[in-house]
Each structure stands twice: as structure tokens, then as C-alpha cells.
C-alpha atoms as a PDB file:
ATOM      1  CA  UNK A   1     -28.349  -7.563  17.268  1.00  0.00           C
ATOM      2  CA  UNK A   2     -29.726 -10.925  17.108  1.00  0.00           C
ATOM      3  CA  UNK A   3     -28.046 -14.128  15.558  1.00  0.00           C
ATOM      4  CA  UNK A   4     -30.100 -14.656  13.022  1.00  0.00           C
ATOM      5  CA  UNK A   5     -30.382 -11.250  11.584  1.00  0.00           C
ATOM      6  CA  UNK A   6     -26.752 -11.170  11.697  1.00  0.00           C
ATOM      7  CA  UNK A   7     -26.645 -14.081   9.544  1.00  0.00           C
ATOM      8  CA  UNK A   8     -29.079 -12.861   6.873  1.00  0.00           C
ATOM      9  CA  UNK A   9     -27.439 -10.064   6.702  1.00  0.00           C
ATOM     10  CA  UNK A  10     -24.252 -11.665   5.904  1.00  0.00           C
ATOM     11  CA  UNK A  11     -25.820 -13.696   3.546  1.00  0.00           C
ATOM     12  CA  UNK A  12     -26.972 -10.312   1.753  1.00  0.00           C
ATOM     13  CA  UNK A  13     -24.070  -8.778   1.784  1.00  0.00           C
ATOM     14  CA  UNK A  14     -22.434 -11.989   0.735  1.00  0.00           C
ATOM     15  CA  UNK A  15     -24.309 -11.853  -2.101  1.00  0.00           C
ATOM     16  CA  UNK A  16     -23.445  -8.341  -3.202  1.00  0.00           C
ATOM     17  CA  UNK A  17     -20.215  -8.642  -2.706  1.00  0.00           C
ATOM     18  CA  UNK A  18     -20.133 -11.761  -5.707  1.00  0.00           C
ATOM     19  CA  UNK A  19     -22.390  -9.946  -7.609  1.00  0.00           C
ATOM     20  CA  UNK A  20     -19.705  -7.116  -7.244  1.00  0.00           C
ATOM     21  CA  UNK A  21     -16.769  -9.096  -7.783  1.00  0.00           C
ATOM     22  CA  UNK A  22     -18.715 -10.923 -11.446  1.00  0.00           C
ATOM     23  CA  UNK A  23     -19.148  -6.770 -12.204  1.00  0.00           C
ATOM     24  CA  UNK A  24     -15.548  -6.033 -11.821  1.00  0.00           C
ATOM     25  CA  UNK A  25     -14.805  -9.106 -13.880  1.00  0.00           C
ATOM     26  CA  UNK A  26     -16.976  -7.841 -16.585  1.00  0.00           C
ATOM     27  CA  UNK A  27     -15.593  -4.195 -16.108  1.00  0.00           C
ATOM     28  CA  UNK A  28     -12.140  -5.127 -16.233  1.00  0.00           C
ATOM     29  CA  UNK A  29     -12.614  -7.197 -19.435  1.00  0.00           C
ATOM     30  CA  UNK A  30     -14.458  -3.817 -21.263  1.00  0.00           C
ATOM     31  CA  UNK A  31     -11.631  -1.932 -20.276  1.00  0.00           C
ATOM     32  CA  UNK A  32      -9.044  -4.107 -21.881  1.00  0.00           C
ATOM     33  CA  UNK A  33     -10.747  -3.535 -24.789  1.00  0.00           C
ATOM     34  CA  UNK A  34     -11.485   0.009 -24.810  1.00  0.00           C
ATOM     35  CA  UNK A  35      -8.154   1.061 -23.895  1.00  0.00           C
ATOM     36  CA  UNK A  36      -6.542  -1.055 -26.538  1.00  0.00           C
ATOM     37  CA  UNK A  37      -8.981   0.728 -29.054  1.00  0.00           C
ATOM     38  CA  UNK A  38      -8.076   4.279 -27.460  1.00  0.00           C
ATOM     39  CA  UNK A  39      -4.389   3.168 -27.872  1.00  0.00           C
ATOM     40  CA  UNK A  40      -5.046   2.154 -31.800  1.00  0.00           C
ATOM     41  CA  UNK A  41      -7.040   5.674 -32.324  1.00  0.00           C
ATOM     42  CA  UNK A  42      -3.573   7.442 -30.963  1.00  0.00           C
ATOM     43  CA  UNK A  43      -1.394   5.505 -33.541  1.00  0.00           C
ATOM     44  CA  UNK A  44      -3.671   6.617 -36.114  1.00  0.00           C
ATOM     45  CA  UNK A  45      -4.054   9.834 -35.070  1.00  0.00           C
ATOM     46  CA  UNK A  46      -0.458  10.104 -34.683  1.00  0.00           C
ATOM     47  CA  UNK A  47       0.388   8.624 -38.571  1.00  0.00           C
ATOM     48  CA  UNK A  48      -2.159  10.185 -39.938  1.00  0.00           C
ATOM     49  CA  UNK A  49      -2.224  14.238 -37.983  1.00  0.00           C
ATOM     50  CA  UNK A  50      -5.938  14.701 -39.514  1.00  0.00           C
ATOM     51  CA  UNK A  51      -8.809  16.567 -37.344  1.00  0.00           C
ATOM     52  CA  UNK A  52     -10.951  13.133 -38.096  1.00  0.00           C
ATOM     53  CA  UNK A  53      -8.133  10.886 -36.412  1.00  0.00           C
ATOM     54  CA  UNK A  54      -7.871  12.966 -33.453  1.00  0.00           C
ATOM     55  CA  UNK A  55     -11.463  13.392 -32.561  1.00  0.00           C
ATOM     56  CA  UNK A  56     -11.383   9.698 -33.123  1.00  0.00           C
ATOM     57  CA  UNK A  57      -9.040   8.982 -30.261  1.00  0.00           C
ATOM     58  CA  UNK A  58     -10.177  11.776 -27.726  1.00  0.00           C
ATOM     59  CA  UNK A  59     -13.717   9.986 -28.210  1.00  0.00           C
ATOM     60  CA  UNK A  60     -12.268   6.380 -27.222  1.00  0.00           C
ATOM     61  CA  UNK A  61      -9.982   7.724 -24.225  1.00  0.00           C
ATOM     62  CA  UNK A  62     -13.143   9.252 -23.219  1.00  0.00           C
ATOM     63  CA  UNK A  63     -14.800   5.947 -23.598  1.00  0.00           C
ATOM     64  CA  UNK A  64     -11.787   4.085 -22.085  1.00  0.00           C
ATOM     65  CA  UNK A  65     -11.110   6.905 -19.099  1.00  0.00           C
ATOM     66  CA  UNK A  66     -14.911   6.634 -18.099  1.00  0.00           C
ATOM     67  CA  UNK A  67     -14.688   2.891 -17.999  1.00  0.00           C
ATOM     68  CA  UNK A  68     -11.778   3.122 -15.427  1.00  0.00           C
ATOM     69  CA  UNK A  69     -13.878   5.432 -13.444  1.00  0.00           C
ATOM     70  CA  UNK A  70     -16.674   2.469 -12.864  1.00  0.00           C
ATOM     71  CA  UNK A  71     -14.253   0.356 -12.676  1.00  0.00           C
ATOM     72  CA  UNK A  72     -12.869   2.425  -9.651  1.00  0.00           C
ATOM     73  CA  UNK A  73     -16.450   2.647  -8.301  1.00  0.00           C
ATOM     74  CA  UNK A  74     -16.845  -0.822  -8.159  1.00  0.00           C
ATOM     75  CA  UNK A  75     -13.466  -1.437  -6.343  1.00  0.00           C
ATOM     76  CA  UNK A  76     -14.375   1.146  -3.469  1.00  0.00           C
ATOM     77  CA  UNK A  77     -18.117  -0.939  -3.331  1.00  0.00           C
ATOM     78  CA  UNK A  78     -16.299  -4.019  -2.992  1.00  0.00           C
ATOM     79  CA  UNK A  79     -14.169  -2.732  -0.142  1.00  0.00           C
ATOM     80  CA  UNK A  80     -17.012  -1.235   1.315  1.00  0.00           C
ATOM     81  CA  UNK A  81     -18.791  -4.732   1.249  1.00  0.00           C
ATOM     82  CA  UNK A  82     -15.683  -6.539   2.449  1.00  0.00           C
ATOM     83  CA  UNK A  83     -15.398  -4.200   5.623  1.00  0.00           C
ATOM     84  CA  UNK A  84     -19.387  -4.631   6.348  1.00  0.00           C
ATOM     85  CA  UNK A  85     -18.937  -8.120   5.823  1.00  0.00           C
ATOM     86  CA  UNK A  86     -15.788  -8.104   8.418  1.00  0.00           C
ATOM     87  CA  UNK A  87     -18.061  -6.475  10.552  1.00  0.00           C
ATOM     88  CA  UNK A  88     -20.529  -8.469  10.750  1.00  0.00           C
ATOM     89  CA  UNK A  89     -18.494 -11.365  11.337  1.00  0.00           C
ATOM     90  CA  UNK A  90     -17.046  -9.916  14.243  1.00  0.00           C
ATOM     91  CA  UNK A  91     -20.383  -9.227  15.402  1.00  0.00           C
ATOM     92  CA  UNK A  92     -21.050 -13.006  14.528  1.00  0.00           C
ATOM     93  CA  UNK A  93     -18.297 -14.681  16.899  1.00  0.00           C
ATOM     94  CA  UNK A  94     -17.534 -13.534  19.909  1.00  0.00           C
ATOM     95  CA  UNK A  95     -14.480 -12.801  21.234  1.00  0.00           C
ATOM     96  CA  UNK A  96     -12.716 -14.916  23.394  1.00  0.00           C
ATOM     97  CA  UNK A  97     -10.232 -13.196  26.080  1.00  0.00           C
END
């Protein structure tokens, strides 16, 4: 593979991979907040032992479980990106022995 198309494609994955890391930021800050409010629907479903109140806080662990499931998806596209990117790099300088 050529120089230059090794170094455009760095630069593209470069670019996905920040774009992935901003999306985890984002991800992990809506999952702070959904699994506080899934942890405040168990209290009240706890206190309170009504049908409502427990509906209530299956909805938001739902909510709060599929949340950590994209966050999880993220972290696997990030490694993938980070391992392409080592890669390429690798590709990028040769070896010296």
C-alpha cells in the first residue's frame, strides 16, 4: 500500500476514532443520569410496593440497561479503531532491524 493512502487513511480513521471518543463522552454522561433515575424509581418502588412504582423502575433500568449496552458498543468501536489505527501505523514506519 502506498504512502499516501496510508496516510489518508489514518487521517479517517483518526477522525472516527474522536468522533467515537466525543460519543462515549456523551454516552457516559446519559448514563449517569439514567441510572441515577433507575436507582430513584427502586427507592420508590421499594417505599411505596405499588404496581405503578414498579413498572416505573423496570421502565428506567430498561432505559438505563440499554444505555450501557451502546455504551459497550461504542467501547468495542473504539478498540476496533485503535487497533486499525495501530495498524496502519505500523504499516506507516518501517521497521528497523
Amino acid at each position: 500500500m502506498s504512502r499516501s493512502l496510508i496516510e489518508r487513511r489514518l487521517l479517517e480513521v483518526n477522525a472516527r476514532l474522536r468522533k467515537a471518543r466525543e460519543e462515549l463522552a456523551v454516552v457516559d454522561e446519559q448514563l449517569a443520569v439514567l441510572a441515577d433515575a433507575a436507582d430513584d424509581a427502586r427507592l420508590r418502588a421499594l417505599v411505596s410496593e405499588t404496581p405503578v412504582a414498579d413498572r416505573e423502575h423496570l421502565e428506567a433500568r430498561k432505559h438505563a440497561d440499554a444505555m450501557a449496552r451502546s455504551r459497550a458498543a461504542v467501547l468495542a468501536s473504539i478498540g476496533e479503531l485503535e487497533k486499525a489505527q495501530d495498524s496502519l501505523l505500523d504499516q506507516l514506519v518501517p521497521e528497523h532491524q
